[in-house]
N, C-alpha and C. Protein backbone atom coordinates (compact mmCIF):
# COMPACT_ATOMS: atom_id res chain seq x y z
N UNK A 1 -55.78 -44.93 13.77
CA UNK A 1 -54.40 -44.91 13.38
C UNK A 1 -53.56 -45.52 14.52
N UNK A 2 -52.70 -46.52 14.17
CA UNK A 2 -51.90 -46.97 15.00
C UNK A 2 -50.73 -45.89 15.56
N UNK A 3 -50.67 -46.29 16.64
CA UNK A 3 -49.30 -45.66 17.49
C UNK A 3 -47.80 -44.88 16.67
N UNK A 4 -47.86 -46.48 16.04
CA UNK A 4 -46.27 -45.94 15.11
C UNK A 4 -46.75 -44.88 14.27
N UNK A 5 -47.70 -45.22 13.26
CA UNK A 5 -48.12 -44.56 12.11
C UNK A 5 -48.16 -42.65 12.74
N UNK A 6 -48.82 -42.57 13.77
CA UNK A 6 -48.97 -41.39 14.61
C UNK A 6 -47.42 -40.94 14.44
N UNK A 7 -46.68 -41.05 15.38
CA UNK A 7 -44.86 -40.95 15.36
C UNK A 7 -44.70 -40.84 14.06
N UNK A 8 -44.72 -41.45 13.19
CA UNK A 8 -43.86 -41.40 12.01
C UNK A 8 -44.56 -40.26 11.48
N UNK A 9 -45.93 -39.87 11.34
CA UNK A 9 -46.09 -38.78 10.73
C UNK A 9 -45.84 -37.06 11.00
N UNK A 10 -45.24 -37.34 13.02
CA UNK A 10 -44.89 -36.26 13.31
C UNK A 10 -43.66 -36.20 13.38
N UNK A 11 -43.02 -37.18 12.79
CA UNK A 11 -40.94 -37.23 12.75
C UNK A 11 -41.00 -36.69 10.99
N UNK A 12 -42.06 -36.89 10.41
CA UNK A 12 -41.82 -36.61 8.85
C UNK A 12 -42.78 -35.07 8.41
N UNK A 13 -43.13 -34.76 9.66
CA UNK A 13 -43.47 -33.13 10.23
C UNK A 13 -42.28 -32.77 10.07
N UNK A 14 -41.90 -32.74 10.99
CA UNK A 14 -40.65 -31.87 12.04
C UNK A 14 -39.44 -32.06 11.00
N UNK A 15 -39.66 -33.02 10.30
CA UNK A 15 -38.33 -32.89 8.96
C UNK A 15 -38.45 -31.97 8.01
N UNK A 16 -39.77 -32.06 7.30
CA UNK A 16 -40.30 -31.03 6.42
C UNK A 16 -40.05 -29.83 7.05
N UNK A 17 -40.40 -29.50 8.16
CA UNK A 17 -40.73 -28.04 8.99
C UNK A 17 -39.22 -27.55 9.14
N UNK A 18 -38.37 -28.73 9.65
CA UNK A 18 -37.33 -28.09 9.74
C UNK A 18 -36.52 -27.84 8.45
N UNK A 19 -36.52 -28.78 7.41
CA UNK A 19 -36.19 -28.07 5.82
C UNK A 19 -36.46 -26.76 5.28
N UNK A 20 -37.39 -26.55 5.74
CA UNK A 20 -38.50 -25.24 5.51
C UNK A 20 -37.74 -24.04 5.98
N UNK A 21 -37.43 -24.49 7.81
CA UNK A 21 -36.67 -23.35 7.95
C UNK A 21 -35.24 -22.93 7.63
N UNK A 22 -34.81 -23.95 8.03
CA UNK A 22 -32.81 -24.18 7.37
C UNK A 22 -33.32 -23.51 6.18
N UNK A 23 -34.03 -23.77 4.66
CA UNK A 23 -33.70 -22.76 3.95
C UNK A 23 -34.35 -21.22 4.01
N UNK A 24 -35.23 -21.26 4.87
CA UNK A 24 -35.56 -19.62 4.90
C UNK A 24 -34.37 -18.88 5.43
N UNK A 25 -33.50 -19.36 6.58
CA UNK A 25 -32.46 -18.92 6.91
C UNK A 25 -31.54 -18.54 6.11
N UNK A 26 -30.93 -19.43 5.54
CA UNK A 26 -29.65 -19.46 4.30
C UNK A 26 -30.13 -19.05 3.32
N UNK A 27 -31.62 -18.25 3.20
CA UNK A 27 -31.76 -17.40 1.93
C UNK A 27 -31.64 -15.98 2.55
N UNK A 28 -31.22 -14.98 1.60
CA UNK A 28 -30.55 -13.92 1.86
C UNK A 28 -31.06 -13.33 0.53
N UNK A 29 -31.74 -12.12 0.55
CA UNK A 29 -32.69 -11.87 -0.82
C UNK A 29 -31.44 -10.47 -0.77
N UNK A 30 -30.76 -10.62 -2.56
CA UNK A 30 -30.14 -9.87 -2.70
C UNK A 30 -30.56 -8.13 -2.64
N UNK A 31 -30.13 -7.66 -2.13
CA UNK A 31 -30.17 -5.66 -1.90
C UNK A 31 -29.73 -4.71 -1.98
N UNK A 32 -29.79 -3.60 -2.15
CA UNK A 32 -29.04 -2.69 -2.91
C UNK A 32 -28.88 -1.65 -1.60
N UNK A 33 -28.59 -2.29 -0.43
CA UNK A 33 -28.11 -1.25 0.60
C UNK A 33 -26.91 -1.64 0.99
N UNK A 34 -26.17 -0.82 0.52
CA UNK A 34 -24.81 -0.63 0.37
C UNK A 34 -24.03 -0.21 1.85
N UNK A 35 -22.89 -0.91 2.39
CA UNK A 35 -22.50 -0.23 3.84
C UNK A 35 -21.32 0.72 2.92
N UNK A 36 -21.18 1.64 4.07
CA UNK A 36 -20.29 3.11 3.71
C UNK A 36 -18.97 2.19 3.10
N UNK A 37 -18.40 1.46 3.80
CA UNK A 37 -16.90 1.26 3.12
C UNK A 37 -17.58 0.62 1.69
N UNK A 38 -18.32 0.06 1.27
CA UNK A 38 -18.40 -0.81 0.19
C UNK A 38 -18.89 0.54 -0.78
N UNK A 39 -19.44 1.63 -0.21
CA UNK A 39 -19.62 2.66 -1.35
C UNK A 39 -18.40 3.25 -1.18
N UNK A 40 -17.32 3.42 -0.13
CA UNK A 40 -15.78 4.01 -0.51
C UNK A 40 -14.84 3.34 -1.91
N UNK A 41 -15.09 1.83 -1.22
CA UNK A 41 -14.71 1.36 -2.22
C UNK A 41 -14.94 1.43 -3.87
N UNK A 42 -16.27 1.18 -4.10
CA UNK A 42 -16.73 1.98 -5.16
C UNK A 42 -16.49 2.94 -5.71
N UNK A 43 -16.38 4.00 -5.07
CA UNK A 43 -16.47 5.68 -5.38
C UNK A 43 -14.52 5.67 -5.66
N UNK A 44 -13.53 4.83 -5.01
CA UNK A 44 -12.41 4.79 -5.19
C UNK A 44 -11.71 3.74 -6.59
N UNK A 45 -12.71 2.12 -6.49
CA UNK A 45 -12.62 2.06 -7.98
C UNK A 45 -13.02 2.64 -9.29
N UNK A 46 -13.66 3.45 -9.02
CA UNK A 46 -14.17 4.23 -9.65
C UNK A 46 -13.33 5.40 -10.28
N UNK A 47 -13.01 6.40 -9.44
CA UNK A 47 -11.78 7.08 -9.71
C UNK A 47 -10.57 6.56 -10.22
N UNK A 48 -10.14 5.43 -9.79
CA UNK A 48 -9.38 4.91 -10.20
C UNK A 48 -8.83 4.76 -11.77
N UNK A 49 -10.47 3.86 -12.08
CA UNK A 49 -10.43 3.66 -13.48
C UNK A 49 -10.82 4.97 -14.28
N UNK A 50 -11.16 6.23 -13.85
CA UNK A 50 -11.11 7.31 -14.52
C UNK A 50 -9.68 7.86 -14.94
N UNK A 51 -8.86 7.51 -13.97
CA UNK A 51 -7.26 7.88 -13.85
C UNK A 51 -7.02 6.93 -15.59
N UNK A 52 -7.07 6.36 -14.76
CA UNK A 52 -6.20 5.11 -16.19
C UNK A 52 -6.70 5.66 -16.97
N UNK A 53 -8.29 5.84 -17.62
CA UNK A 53 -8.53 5.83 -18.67
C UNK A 53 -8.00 7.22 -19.21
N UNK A 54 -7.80 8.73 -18.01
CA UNK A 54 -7.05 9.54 -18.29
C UNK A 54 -5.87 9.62 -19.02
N UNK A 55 -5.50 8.64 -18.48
CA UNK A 55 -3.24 8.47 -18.94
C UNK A 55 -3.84 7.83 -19.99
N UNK A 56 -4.66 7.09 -20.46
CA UNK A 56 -4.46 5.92 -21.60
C UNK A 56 -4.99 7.46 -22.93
N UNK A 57 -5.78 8.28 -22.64
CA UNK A 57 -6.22 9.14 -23.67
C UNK A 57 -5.20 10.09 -23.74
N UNK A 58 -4.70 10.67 -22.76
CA UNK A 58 -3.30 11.87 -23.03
C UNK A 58 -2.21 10.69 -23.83
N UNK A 59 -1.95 9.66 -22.94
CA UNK A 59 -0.88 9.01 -24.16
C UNK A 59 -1.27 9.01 -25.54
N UNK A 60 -2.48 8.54 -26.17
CA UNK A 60 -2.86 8.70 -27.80
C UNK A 60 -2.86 9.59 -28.44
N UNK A 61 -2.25 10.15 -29.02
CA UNK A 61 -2.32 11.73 -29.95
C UNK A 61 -3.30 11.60 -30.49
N UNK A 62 -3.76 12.78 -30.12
CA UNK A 62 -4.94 13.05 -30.72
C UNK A 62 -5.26 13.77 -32.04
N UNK A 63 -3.63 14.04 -32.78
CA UNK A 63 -3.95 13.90 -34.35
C UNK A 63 -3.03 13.23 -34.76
N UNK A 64 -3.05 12.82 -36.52
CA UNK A 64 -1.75 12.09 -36.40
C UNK A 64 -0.29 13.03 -36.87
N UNK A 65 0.80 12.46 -36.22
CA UNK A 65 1.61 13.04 -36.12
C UNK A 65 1.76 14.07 -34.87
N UNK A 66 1.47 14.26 -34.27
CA UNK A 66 0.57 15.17 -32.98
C UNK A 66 1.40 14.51 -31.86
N UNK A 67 2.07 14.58 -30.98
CA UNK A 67 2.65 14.07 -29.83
C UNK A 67 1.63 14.07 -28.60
N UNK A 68 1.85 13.10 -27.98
CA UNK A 68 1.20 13.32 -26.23
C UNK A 68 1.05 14.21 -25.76
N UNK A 69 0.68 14.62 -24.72
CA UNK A 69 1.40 15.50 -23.48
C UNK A 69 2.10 14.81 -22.49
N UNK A 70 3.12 14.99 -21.87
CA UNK A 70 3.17 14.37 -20.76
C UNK A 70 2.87 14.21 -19.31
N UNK A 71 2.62 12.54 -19.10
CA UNK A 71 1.79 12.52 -17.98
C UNK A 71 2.95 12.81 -17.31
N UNK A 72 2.34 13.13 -16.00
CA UNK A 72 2.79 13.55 -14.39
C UNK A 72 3.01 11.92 -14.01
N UNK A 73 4.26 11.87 -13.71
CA UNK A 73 4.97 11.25 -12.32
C UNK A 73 4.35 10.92 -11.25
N UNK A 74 3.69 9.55 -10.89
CA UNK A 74 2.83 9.32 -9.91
C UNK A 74 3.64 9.47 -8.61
N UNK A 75 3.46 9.19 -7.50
CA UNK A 75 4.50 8.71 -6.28
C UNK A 75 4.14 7.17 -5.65
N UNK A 76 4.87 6.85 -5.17
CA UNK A 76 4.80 5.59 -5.57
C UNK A 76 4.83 5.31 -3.93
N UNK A 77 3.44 5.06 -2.98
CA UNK A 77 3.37 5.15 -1.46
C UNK A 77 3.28 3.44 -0.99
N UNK A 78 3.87 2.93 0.13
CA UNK A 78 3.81 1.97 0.87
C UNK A 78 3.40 2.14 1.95
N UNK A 79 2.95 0.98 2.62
CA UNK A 79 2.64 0.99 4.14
C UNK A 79 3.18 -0.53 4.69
N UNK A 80 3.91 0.13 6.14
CA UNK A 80 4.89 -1.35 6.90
C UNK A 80 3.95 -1.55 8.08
N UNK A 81 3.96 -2.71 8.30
CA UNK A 81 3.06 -3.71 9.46
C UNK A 81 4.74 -4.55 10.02
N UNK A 82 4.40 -4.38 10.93
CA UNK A 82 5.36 -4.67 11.85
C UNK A 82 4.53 -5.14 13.69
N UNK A 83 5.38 -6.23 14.00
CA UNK A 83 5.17 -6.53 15.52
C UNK A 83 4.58 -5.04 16.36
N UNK A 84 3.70 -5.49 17.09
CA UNK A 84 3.17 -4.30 18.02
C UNK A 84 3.92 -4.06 19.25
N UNK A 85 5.18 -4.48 19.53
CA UNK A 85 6.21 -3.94 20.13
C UNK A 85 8.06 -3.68 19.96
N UNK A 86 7.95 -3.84 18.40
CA UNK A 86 9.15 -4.05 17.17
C UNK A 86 9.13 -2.37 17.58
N UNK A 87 10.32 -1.59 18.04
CA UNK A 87 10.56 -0.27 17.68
C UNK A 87 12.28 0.01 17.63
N UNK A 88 12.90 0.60 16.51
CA UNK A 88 11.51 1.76 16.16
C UNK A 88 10.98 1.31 15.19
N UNK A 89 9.74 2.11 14.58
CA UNK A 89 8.87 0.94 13.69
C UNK A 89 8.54 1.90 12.84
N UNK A 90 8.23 1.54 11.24
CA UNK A 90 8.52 2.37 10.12
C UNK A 90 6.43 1.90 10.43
N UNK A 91 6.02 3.55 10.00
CA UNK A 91 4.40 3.44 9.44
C UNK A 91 4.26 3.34 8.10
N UNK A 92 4.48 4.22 7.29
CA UNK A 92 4.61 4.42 5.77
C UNK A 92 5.69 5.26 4.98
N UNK A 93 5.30 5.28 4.29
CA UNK A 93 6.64 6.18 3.28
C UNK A 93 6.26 5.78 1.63
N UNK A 94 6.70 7.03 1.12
CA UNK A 94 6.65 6.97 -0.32
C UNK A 94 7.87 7.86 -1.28
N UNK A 95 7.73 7.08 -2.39
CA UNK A 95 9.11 7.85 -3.11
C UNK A 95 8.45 8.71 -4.35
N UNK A 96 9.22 10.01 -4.69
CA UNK A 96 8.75 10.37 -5.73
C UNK A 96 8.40 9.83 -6.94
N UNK A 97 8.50 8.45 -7.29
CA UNK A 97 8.95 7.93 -8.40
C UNK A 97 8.85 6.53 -7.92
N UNK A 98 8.42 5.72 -8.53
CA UNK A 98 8.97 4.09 -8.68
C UNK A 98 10.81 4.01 -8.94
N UNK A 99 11.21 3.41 -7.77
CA UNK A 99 12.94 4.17 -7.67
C UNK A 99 13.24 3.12 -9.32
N UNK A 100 12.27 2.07 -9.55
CA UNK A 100 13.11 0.81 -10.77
C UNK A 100 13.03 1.98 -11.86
N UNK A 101 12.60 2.93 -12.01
CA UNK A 101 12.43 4.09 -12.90
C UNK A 101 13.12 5.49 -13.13
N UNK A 102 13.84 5.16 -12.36
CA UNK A 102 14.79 6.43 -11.77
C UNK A 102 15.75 6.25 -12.59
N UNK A 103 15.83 7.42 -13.51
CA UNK A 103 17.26 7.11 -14.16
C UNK A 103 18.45 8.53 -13.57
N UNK A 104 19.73 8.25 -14.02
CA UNK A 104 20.78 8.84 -13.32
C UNK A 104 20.26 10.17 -13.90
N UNK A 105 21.11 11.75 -12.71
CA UNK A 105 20.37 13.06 -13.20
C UNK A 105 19.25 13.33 -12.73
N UNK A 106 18.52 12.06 -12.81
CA UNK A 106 17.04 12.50 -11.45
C UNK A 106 17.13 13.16 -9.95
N UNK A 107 16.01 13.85 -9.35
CA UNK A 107 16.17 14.26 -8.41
C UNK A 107 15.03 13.06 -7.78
N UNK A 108 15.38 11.94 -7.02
CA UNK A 108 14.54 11.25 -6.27
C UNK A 108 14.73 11.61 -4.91
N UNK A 109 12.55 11.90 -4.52
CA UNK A 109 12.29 12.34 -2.82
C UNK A 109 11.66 10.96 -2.39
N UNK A 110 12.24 11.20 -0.83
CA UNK A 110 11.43 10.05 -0.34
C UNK A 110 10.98 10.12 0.86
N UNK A 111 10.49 10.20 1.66
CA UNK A 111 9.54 10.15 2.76
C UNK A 111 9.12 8.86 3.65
N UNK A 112 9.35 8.91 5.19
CA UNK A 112 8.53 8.18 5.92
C UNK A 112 7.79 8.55 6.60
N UNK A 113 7.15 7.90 7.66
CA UNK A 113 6.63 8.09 8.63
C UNK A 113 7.17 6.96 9.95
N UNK A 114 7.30 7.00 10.82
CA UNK A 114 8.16 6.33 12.00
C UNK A 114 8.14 6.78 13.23
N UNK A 115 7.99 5.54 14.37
CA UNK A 115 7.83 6.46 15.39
C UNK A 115 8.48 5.19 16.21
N UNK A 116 8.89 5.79 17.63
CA UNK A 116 9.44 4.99 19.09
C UNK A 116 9.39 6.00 20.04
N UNK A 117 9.02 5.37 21.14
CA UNK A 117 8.57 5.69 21.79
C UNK A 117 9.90 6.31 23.13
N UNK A 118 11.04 6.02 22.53
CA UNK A 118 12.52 6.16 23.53
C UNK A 118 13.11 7.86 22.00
N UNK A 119 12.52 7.49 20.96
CA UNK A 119 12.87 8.92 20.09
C UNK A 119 13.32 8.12 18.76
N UNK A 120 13.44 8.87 17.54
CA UNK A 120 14.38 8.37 16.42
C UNK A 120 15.40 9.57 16.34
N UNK A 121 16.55 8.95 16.41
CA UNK A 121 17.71 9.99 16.59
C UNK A 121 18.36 9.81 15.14
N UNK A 122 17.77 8.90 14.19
CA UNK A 122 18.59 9.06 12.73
C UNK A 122 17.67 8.31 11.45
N UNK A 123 17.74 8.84 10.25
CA UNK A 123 16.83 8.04 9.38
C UNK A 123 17.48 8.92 7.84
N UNK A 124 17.78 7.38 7.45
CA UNK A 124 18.43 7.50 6.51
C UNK A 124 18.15 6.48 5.28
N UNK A 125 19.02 6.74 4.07
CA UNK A 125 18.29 5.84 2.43
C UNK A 125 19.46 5.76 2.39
N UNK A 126 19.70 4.12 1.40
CA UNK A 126 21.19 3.83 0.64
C UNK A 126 20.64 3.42 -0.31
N UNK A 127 20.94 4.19 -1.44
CA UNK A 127 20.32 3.51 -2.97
C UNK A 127 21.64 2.53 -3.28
N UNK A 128 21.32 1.84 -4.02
CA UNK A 128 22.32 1.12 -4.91
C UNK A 128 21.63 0.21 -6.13
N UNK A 129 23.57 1.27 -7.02
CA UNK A 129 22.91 0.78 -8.42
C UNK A 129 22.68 -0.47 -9.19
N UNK A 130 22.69 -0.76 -10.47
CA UNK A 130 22.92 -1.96 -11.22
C UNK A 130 24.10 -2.79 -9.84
N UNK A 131 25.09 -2.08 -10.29
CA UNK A 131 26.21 -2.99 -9.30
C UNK A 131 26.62 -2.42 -8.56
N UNK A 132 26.82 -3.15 -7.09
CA UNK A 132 27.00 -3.61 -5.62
C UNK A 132 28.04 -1.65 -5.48
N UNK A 133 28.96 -1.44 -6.31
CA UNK A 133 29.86 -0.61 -5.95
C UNK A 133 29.18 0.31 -6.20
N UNK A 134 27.95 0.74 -7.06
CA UNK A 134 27.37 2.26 -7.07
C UNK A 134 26.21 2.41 -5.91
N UNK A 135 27.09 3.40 -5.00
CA UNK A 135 25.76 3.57 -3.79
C UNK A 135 26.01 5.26 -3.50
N UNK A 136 24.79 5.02 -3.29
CA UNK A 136 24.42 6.64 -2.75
C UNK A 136 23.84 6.50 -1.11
N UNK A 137 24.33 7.88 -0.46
CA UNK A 137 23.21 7.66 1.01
C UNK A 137 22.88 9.05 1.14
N UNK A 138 21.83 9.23 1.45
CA UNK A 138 21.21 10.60 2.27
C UNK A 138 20.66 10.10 3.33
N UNK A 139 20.62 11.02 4.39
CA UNK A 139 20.35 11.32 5.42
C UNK A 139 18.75 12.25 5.74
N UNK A 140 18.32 11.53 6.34
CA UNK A 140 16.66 12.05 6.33
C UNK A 140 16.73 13.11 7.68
N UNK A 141 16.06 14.58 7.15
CA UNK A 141 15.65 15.41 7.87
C UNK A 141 13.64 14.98 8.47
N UNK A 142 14.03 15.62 10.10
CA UNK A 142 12.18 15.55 10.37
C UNK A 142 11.83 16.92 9.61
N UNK A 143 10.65 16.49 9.03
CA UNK A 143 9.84 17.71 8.62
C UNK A 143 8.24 17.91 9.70
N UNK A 144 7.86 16.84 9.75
CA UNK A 144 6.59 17.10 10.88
C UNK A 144 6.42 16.42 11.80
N UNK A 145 5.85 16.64 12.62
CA UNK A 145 5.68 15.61 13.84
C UNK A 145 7.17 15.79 14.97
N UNK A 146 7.53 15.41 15.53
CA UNK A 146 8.57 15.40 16.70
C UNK A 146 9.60 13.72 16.75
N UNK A 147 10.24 13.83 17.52
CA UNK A 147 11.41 12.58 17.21
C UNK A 147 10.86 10.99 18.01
N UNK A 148 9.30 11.20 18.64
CA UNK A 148 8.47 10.02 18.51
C UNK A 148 7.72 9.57 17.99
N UNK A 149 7.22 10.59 16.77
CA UNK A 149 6.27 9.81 15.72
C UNK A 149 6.07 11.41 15.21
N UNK A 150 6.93 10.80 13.55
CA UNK A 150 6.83 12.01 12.93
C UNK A 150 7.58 11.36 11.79
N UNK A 151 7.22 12.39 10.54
CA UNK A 151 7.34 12.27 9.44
C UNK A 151 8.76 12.73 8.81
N UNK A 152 9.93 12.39 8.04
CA UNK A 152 11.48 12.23 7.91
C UNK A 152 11.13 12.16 6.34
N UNK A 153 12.18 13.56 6.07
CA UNK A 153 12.16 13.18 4.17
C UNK A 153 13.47 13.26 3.97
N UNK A 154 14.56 12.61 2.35
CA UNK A 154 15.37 13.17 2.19
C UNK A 154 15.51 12.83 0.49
N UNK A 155 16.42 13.84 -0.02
CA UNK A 155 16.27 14.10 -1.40
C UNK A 155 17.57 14.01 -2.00
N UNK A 156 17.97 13.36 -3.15
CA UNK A 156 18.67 12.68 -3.79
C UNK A 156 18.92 13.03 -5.36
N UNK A 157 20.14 13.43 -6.00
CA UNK A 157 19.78 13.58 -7.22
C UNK A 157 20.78 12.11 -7.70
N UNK A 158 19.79 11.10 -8.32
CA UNK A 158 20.82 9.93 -9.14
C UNK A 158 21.97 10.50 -9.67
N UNK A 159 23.37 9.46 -9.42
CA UNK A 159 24.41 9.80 -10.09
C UNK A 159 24.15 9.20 -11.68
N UNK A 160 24.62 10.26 -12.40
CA UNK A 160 24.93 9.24 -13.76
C UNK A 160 24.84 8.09 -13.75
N UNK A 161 26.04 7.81 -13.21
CA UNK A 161 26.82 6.58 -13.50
C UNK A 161 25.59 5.67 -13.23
N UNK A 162 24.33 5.71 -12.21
CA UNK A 162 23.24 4.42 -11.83
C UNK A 162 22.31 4.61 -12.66
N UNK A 163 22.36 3.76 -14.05
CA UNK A 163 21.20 3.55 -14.82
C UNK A 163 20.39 3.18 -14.57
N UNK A 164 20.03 2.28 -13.48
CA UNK A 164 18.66 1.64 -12.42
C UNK A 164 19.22 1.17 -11.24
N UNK A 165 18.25 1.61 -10.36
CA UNK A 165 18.29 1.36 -9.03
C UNK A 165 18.00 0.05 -8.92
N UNK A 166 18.83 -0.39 -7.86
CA UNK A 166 18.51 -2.17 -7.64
C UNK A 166 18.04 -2.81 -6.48
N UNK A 167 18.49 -1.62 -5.43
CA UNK A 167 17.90 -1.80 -4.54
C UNK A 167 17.53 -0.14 -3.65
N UNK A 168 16.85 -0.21 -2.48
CA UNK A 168 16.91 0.67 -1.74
C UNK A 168 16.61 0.49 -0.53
N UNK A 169 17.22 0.75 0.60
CA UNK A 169 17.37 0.50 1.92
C UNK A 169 17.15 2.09 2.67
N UNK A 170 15.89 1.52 3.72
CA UNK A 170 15.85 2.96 4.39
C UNK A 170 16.09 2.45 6.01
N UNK A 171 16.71 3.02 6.58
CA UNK A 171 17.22 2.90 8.08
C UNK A 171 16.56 4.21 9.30
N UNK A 172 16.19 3.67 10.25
CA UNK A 172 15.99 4.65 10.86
C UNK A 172 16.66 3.68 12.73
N UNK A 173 16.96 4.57 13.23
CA UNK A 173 17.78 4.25 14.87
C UNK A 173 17.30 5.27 15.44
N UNK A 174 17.21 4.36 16.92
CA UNK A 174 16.36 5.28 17.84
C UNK A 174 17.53 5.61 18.98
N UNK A 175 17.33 6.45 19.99
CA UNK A 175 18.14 6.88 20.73
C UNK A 175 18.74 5.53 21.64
N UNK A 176 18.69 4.55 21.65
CA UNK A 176 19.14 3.19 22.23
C UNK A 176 19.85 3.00 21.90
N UNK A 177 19.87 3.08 20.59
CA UNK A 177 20.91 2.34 19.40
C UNK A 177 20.47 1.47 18.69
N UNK A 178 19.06 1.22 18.51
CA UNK A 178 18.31 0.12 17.68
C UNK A 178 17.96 0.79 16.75
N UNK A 179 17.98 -0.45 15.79
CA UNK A 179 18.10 0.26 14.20
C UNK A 179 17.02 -1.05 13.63
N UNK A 180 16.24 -0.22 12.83
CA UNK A 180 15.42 -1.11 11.73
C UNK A 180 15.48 -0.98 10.48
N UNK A 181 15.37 -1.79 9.47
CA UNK A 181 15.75 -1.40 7.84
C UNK A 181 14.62 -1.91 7.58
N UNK A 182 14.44 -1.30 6.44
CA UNK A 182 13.61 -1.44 5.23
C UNK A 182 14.06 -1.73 3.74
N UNK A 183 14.16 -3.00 2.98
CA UNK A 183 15.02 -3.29 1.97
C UNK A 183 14.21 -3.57 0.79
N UNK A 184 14.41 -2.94 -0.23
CA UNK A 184 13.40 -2.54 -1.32
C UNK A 184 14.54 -3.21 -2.97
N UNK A 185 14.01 -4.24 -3.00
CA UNK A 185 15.08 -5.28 -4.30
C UNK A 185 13.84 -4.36 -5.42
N UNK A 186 14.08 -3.77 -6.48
CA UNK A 186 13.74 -3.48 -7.40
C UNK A 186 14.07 -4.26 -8.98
């Protein structure tokens, strides 16, 4: 065997060989070992769709002529991401209610969580209605935690007069005098 012929059959080796391995690599034989968050996840879509399918069977009467029962009022929870040195800085909060659902006569609660590290010396909600002139404000009491990271609720009964909420703004100021909002267009 000539020289070249030699070479060429170990350059058309090392191609094959290396094909061979590139795909043993990039194969990945599917498995049924599950990591913990991917069974949270699971175990939470899961519940989930038990919920729904809950509300979807209490809504259908179950004879005819037969009324529902009524479902329970979910709460309706957020969570704020903010700069890692933005304070004071809102963590979460939730309202009793989807506020676009709130009709006047309601008692709407709402809740944060917030913290700075100089204190929050005030935390407060301004609802406002259909139009610009119907506003409401409460003033948020701490219920847990202390005035650097702690939890602030305050409770509201809709006026009549606001057939839907249009917006809602929650404020909280820290002992500096810095103030952060939270503005909620419904």
């Amino acid at each position: 065997m000539s020289e070249q012929k030699i070479i060429l059959f170990i350059v058309v080796i090392a191609i094959v060989a290396g094909i061979i391995i590139l795909a043993g690599l990039n194969y990945s034989p599917k498995t049924d070992n599950f990591t913990e968050k991917e069974i949270e996840t699971t175990e939470k879509e899961s519940e989930t769709e038990e919920k729904i399918q809950e509300k979807d069977e209490q809504q259908l009467p179950e004879e005819p002529g037969k009324e529902p029962e009524e479902v329970e009022e979910e709460e309706y929870g957020f969570n704020v991401s903010s700069a890692a040195e933005l304070y004071p800085k809102f963590i979460s909060g939730k309202f009793s209610k989807r506020p676009s659902e709130v009709k006047g006569g309601e008692t709407f609660n709402v809740s944060i969580k917030a913290e700075d590290p100089d204190g929050i010396s005030m935390a407060k909600m301004t609802v406002v209605g259909q139009e610009e002139s119907l506003r409401e404000e409460v003033r948020f009491e701490l219920v847990t935690g202390d005035e650097f990271s702690g939890t602030w609720e305050g409770s509201l009964i809709i006026p009549q007069e606001i057939t839907r909420i249009s917006w809602t703004n929650i404020y909280i100021q820290n002992k500096s005098g810095k103030e952060n909002k939270l503005e909620f267009k419904w």
